[in-house]
N, C-alpha and C. Protein backbone atom coordinates (compact mmCIF):
# COMPACT_ATOMS: atom_id res chain seq x y z
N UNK A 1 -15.32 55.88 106.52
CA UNK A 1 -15.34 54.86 107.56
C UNK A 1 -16.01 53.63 106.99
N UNK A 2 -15.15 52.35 107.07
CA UNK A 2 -16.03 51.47 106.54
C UNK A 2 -16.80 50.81 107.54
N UNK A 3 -18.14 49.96 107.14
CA UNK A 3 -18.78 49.28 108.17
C UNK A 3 -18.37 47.96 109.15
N UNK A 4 -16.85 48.19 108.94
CA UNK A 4 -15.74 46.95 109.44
C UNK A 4 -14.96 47.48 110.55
N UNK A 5 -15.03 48.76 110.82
CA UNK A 5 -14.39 50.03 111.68
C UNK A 5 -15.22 49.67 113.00
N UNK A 6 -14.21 48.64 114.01
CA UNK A 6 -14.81 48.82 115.34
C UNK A 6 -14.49 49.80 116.36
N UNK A 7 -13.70 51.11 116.27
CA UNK A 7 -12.72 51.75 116.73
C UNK A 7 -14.19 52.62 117.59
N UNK A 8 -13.52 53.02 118.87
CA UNK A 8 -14.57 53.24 120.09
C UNK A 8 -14.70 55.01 119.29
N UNK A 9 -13.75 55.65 118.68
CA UNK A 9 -14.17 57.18 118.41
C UNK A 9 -13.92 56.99 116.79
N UNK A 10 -14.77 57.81 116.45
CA UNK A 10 -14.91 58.41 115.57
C UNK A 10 -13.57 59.05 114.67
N UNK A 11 -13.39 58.67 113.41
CA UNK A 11 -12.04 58.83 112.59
C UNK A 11 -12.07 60.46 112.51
N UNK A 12 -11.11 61.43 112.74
CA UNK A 12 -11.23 62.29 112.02
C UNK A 12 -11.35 62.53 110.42
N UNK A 13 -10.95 61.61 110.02
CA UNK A 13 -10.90 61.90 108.69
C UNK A 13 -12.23 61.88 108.44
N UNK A 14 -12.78 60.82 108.86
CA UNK A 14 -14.14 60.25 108.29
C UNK A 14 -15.36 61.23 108.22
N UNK A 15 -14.77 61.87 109.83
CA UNK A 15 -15.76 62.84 110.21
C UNK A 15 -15.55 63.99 109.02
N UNK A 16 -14.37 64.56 109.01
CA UNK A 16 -14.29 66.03 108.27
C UNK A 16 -14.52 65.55 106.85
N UNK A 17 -14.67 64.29 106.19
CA UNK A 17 -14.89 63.78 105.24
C UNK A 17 -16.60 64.14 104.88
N UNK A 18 -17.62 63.82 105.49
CA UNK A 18 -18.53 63.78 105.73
C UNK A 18 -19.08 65.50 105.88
N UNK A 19 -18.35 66.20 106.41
CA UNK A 19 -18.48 67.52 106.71
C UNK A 19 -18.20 68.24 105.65
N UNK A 20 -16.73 67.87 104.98
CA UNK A 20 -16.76 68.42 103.72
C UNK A 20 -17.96 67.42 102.49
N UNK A 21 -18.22 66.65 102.51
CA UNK A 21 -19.14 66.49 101.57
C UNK A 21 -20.55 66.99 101.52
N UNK A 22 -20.80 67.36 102.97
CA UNK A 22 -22.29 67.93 103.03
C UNK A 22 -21.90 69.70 103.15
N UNK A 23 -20.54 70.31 103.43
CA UNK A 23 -20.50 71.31 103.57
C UNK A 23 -20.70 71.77 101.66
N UNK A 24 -19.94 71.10 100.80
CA UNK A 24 -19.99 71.49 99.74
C UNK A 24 -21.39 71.26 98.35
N UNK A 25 -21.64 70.21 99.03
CA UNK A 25 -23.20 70.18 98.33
C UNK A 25 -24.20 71.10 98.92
N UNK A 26 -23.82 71.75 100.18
CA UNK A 26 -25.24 72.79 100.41
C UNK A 26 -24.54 73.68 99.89
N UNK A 27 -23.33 73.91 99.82
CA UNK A 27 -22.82 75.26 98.99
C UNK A 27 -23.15 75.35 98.08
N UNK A 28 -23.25 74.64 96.95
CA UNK A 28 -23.52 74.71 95.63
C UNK A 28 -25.01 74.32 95.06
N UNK A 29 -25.73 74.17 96.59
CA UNK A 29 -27.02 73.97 95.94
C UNK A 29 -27.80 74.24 96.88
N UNK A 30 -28.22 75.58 97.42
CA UNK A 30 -29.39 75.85 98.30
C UNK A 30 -30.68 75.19 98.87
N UNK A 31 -31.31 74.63 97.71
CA UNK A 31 -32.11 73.64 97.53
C UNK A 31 -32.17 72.40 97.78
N UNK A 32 -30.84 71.69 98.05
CA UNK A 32 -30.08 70.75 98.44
C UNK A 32 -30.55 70.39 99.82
N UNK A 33 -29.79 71.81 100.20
CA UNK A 33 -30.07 71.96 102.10
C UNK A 33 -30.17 72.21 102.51
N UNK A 34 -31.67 72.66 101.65
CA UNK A 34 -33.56 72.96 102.75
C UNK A 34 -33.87 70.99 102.27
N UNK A 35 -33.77 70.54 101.16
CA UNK A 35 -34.55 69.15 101.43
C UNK A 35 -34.14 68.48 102.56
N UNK A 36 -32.25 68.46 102.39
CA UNK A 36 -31.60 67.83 103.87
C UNK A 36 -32.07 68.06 104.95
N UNK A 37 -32.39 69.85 105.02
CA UNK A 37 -32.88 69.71 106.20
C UNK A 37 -34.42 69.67 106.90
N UNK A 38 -34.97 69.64 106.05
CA UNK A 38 -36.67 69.11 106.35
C UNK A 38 -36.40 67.35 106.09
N UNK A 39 -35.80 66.81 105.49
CA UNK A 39 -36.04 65.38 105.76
C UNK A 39 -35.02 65.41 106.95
N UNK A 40 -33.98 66.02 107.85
CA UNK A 40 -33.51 65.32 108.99
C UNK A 40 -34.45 65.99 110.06
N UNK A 41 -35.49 67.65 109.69
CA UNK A 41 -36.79 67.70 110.59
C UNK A 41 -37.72 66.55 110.60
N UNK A 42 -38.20 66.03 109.77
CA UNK A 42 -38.97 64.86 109.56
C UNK A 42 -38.66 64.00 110.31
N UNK A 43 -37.49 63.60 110.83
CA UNK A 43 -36.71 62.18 111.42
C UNK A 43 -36.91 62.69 112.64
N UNK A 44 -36.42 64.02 112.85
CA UNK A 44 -36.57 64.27 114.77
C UNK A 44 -37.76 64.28 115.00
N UNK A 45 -39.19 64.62 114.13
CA UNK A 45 -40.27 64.72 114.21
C UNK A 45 -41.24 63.45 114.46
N UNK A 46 -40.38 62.34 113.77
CA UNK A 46 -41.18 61.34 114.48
C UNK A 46 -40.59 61.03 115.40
N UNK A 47 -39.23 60.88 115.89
CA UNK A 47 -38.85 60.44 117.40
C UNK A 47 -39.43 61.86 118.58
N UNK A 48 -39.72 62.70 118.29
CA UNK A 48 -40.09 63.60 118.98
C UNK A 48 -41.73 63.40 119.00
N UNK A 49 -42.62 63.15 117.94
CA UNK A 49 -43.87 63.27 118.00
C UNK A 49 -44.25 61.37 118.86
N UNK A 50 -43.26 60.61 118.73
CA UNK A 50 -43.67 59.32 119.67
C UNK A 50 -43.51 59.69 120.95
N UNK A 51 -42.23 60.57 120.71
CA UNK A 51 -42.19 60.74 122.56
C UNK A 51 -43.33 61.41 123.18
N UNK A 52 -43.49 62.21 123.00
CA UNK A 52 -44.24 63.52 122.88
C UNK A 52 -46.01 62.86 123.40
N UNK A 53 -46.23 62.33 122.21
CA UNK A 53 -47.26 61.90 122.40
C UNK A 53 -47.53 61.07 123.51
N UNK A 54 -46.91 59.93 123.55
CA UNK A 54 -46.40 58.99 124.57
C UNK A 54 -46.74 59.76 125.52
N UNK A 55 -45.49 60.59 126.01
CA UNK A 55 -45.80 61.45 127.66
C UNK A 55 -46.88 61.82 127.63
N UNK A 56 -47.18 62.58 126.96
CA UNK A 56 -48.76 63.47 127.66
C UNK A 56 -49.91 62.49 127.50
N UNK A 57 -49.86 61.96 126.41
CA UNK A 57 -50.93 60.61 126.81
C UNK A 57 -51.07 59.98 128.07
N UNK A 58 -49.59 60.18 128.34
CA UNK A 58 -49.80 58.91 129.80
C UNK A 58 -49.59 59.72 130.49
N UNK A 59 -49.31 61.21 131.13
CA UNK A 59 -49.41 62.37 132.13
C UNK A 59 -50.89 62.51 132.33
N UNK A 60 -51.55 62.55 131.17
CA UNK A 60 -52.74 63.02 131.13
C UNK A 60 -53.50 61.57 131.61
N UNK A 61 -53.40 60.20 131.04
CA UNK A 61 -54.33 59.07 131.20
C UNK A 61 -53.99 58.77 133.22
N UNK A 62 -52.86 59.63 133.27
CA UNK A 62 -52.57 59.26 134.92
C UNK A 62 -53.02 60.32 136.16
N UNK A 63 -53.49 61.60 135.35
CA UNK A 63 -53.34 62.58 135.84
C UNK A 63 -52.62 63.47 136.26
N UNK A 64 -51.39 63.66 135.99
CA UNK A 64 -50.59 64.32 136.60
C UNK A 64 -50.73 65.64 136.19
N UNK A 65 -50.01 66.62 136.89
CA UNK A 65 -49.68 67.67 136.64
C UNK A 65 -49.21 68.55 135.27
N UNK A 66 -49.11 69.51 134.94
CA UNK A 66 -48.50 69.96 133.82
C UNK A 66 -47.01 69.85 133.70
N UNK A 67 -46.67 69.99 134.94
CA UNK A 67 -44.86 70.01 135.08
C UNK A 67 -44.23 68.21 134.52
N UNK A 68 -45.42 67.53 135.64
CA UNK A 68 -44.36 66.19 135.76
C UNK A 68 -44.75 65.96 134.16
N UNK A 69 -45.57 66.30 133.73
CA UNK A 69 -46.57 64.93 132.11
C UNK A 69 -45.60 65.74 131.23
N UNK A 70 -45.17 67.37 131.00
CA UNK A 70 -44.04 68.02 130.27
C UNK A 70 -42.56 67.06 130.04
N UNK A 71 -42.72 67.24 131.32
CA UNK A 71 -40.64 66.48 132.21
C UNK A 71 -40.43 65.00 131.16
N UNK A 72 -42.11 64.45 131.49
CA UNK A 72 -41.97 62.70 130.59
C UNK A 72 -42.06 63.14 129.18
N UNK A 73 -42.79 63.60 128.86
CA UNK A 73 -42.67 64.10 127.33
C UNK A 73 -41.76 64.06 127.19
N UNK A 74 -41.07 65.29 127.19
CA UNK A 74 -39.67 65.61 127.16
C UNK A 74 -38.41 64.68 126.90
N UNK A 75 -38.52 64.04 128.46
CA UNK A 75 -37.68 62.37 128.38
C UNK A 75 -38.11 61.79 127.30
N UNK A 76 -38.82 61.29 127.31
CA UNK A 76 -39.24 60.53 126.02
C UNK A 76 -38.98 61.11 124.56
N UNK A 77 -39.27 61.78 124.35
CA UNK A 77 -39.02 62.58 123.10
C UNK A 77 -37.68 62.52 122.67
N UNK A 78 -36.78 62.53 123.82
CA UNK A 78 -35.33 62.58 123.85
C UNK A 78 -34.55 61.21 123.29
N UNK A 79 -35.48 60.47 124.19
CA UNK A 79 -35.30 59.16 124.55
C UNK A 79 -35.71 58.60 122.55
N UNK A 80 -36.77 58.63 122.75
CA UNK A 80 -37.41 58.14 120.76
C UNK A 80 -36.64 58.89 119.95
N UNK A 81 -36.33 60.16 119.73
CA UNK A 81 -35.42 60.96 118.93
C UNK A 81 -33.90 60.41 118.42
N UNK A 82 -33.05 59.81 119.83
CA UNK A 82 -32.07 59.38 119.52
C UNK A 82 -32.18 57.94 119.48
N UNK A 83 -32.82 57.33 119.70
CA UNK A 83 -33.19 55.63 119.50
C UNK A 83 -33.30 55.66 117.79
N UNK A 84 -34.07 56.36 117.36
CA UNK A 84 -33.97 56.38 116.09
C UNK A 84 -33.00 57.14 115.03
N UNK A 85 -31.78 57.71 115.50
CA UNK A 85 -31.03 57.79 114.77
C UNK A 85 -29.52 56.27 115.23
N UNK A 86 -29.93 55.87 116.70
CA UNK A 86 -28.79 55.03 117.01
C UNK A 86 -29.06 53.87 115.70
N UNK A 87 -30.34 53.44 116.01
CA UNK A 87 -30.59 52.35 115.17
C UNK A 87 -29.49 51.98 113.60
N UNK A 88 -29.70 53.22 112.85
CA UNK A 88 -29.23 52.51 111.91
C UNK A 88 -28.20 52.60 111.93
N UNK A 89 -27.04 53.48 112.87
CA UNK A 89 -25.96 53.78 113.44
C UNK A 89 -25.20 52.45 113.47
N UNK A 90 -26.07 51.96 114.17
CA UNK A 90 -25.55 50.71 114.65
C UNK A 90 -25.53 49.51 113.65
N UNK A 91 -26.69 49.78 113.02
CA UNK A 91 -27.00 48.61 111.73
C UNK A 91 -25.71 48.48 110.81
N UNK A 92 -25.08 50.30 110.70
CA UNK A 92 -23.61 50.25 110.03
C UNK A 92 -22.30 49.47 110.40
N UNK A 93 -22.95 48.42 111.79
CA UNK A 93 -21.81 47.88 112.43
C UNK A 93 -21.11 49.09 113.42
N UNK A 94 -21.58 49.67 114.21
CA UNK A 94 -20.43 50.94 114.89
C UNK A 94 -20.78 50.16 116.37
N UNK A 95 -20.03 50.63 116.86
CA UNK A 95 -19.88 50.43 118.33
C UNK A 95 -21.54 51.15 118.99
N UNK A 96 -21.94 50.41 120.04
CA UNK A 96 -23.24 51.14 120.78
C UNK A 96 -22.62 52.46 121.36
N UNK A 97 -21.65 52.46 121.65
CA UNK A 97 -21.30 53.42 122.60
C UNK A 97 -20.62 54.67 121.13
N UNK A 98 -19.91 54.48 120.10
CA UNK A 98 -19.99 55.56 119.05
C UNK A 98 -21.53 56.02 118.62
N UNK A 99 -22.33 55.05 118.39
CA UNK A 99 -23.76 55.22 117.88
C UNK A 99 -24.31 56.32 119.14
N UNK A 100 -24.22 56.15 120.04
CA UNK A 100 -24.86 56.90 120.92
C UNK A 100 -24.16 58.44 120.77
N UNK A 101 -22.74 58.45 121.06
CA UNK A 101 -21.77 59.59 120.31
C UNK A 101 -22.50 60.54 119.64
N UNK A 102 -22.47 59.91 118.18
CA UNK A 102 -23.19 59.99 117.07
C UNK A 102 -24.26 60.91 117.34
N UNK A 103 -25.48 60.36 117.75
CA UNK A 103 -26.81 60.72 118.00
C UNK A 103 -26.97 61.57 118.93
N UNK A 104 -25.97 61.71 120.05
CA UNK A 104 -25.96 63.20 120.80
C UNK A 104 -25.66 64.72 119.90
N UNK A 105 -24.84 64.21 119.26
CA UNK A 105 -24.36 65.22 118.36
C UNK A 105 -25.41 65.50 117.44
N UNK A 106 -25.59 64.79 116.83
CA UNK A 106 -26.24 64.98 115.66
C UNK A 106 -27.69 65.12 115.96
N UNK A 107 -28.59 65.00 116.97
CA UNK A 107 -29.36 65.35 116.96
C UNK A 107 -29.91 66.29 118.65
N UNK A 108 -29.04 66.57 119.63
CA UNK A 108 -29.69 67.26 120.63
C UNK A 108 -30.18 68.41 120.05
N UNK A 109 -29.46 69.42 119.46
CA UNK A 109 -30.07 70.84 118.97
C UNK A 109 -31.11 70.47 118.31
N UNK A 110 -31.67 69.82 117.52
CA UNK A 110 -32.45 69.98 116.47
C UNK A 110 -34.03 69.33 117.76
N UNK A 111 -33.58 67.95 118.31
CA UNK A 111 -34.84 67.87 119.65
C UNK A 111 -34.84 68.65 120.38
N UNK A 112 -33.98 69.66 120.89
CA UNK A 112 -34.15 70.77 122.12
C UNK A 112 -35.21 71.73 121.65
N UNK A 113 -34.60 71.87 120.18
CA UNK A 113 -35.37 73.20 119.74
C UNK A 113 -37.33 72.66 119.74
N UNK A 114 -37.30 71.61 119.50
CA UNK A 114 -38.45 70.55 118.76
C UNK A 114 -39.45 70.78 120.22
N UNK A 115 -38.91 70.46 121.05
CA UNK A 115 -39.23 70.20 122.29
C UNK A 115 -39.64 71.74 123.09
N UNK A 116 -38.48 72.21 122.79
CA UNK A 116 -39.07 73.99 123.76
C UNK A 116 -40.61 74.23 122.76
N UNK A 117 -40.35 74.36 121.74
CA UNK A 117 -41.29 75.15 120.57
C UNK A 117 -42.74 74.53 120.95
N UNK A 118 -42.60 72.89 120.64
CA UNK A 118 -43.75 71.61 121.36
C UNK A 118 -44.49 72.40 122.21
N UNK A 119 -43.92 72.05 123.25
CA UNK A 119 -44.30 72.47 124.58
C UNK A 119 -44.81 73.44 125.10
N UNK A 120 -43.94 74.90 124.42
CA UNK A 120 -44.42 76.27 125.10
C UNK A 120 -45.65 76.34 123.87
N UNK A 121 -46.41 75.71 122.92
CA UNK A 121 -47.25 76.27 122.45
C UNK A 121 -48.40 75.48 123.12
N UNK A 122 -47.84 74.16 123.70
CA UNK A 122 -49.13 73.16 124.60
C UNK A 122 -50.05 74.00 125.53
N UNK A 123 -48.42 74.87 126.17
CA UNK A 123 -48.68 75.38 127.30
C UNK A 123 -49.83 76.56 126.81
N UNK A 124 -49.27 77.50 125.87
CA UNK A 124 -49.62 78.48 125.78
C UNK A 124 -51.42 78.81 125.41
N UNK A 125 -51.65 77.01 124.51
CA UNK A 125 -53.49 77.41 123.95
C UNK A 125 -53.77 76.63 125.08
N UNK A 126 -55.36 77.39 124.98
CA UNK A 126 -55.85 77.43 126.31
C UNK A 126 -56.57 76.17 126.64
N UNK A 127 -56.27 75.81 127.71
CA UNK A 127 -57.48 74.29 127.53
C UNK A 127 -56.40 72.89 127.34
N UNK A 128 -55.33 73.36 126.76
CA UNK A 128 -54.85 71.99 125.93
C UNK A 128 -54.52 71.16 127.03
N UNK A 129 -53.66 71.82 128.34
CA UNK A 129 -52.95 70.69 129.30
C UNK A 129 -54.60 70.15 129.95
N UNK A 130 -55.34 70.41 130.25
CA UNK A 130 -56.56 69.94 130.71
C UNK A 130 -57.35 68.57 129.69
N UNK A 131 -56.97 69.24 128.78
CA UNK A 131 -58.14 68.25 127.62
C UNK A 131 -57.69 66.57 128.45
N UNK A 132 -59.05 66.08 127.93
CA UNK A 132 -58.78 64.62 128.22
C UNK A 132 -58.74 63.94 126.54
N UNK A 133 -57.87 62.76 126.99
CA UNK A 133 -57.73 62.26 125.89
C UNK A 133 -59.06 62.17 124.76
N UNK A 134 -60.02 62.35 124.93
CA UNK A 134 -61.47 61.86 124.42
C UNK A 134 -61.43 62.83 123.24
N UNK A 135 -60.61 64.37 123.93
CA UNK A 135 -61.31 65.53 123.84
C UNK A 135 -60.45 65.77 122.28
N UNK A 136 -61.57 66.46 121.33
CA UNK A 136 -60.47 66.93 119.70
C UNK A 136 -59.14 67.99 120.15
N UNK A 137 -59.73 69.06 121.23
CA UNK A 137 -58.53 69.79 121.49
C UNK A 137 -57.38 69.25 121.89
N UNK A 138 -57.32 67.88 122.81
CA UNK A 138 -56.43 67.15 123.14
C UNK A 138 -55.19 67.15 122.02
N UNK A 139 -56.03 65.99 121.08
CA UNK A 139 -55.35 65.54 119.97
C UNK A 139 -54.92 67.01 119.03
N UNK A 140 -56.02 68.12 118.90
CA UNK A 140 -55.78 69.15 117.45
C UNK A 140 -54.20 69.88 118.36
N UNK A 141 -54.48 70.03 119.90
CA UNK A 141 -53.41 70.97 120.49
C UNK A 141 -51.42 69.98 120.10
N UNK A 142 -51.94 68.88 120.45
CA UNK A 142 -50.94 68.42 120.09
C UNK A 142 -50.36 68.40 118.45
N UNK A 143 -51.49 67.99 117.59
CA UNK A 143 -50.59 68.23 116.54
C UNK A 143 -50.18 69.84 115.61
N UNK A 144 -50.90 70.87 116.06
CA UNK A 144 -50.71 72.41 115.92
C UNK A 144 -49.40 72.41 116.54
N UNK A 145 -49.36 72.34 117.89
CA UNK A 145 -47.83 72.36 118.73
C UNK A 145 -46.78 71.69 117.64
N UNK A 146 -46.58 70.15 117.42
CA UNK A 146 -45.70 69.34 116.35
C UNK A 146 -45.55 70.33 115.46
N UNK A 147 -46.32 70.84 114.50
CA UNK A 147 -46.49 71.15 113.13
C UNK A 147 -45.71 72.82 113.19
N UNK A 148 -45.90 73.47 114.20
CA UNK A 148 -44.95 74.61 114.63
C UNK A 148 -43.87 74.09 114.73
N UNK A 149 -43.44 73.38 116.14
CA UNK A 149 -42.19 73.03 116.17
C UNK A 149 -41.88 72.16 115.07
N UNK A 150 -41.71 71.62 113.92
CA UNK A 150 -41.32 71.49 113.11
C UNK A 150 -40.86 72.53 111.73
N UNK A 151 -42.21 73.83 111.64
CA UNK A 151 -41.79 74.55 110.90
C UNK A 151 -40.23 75.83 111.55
N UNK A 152 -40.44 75.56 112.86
CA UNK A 152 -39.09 76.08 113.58
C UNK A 152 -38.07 75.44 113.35
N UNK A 153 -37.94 74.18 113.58
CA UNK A 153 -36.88 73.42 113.77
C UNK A 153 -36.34 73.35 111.72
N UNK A 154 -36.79 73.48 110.77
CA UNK A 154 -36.20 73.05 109.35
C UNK A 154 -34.91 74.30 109.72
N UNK A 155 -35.19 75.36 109.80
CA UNK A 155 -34.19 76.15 109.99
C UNK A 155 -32.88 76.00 110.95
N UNK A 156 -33.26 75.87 112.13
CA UNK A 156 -32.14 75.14 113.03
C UNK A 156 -31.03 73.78 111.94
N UNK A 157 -31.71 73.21 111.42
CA UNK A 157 -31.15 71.71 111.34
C UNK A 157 -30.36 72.21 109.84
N UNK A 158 -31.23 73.39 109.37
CA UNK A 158 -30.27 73.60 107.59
C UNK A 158 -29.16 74.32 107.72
N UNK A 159 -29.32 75.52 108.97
CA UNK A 159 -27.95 75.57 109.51
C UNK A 159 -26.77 74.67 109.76
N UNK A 160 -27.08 73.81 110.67
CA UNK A 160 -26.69 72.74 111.43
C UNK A 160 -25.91 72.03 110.33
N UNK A 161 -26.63 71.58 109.32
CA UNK A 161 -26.12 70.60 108.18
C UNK A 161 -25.47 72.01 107.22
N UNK A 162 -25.86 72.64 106.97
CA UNK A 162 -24.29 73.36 106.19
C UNK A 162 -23.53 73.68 107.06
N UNK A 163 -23.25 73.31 108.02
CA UNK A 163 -21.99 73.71 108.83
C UNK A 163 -21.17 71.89 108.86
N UNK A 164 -21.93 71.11 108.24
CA UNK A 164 -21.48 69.49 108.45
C UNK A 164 -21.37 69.05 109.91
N UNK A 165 -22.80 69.84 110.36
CA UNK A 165 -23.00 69.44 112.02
C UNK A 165 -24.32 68.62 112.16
N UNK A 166 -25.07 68.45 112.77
CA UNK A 166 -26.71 68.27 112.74
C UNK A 166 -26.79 66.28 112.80
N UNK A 167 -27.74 66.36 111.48
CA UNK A 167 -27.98 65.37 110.78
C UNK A 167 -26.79 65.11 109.75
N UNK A 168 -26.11 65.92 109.44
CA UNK A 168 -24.93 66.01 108.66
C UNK A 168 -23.82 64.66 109.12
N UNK A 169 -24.16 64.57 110.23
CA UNK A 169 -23.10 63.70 110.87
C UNK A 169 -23.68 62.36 111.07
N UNK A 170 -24.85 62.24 110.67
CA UNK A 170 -25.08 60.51 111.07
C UNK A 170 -25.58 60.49 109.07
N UNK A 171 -25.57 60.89 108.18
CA UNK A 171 -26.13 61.05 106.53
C UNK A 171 -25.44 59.47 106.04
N UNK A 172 -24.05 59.92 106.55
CA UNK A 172 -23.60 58.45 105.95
C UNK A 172 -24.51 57.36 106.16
N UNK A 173 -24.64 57.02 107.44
CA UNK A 173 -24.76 55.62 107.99
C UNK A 173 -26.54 55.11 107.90
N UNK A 174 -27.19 56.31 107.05
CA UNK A 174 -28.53 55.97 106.83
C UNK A 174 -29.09 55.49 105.66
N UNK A 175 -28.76 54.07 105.31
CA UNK A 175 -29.03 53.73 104.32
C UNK A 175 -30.50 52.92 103.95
């Protein structure tokens, strides 16, 4: 696909182009795609760790509940996760509305997983939804939670990308 391609969907060719090029470099190189896929964990990890943070910072600086300050996390996480793969999507010249395409695909599984893992470990140590921002457990619960859901999520996404699914599908357009 060149960066001159205003076409509202996505080329097949371009796509299975892309699929076969990442399907056959993780074939022939294991090593390949575990890096692929810890650097496209890395990428959901910071749109997930802004969101993330973001919500419960401000659930917690507002008081809310565990449910609603989760729900904004969550949104947000979602919300920063795919903002940062549209971006350079778009920088390739693509349509807003393919870029968005794009970034559903290529990255909901890898934030869903990011996000359950996050969360149910917030939930799970004790103290953490309480801490106030001041507090070290605040901050240590949050980044223990990240640092799990990230060592979960490399696996999801190395799947994902040897199948020329995942991050596999936005590789081109990240230059």
């Amino acid at each position: 696909m060149t960066q001159h391609d205003t076409h509202d969907e996505v080329k097949p060719a371009a796509a299975g182009q892309t699929q076969q090029h990442h399907n056959s470099d993780a074939a022939t190189d294991p090593r390949e795609l575990t890096r692929l896929a810890v650097s496209a964990t890395l990428h959901c990890l910071t749109g997930c760790a802004i969101g993330e943070v973001l919500g419960v910072v401000l659930g917690t600086w507002w008081g809310w509940a565990d449910g609603p300050t989760i729900a904004l996390a969550v949104v947000l996480a979602f919300f920063f996760g795919y903002l940062l793969t549209i971006i350079p999507v778009l920088r390739a010249n693509l349509p807003l509305r393919q870029a968005v395409r794009i970034a559903l695909a290529a990255d909901t599984l890898s934030i869903l997983t990011m996000e359950i893992v996050d969360n149910a470990i917030l939930l799970v140590i004790p103290g953490a939804m309480d801490a106030g921002l001041t507090d070290t457990l605040f901050w240590g619960s949050l980044a223990v939670a990240l640092a799990i859901a990230f060592v979960v999520t490399v696996p999801v996404n190395r799947w994902l990308i040897g199948r020329g699914k995942g991050h596999a599908v936005v590789h081109e357009f990240h230059h």
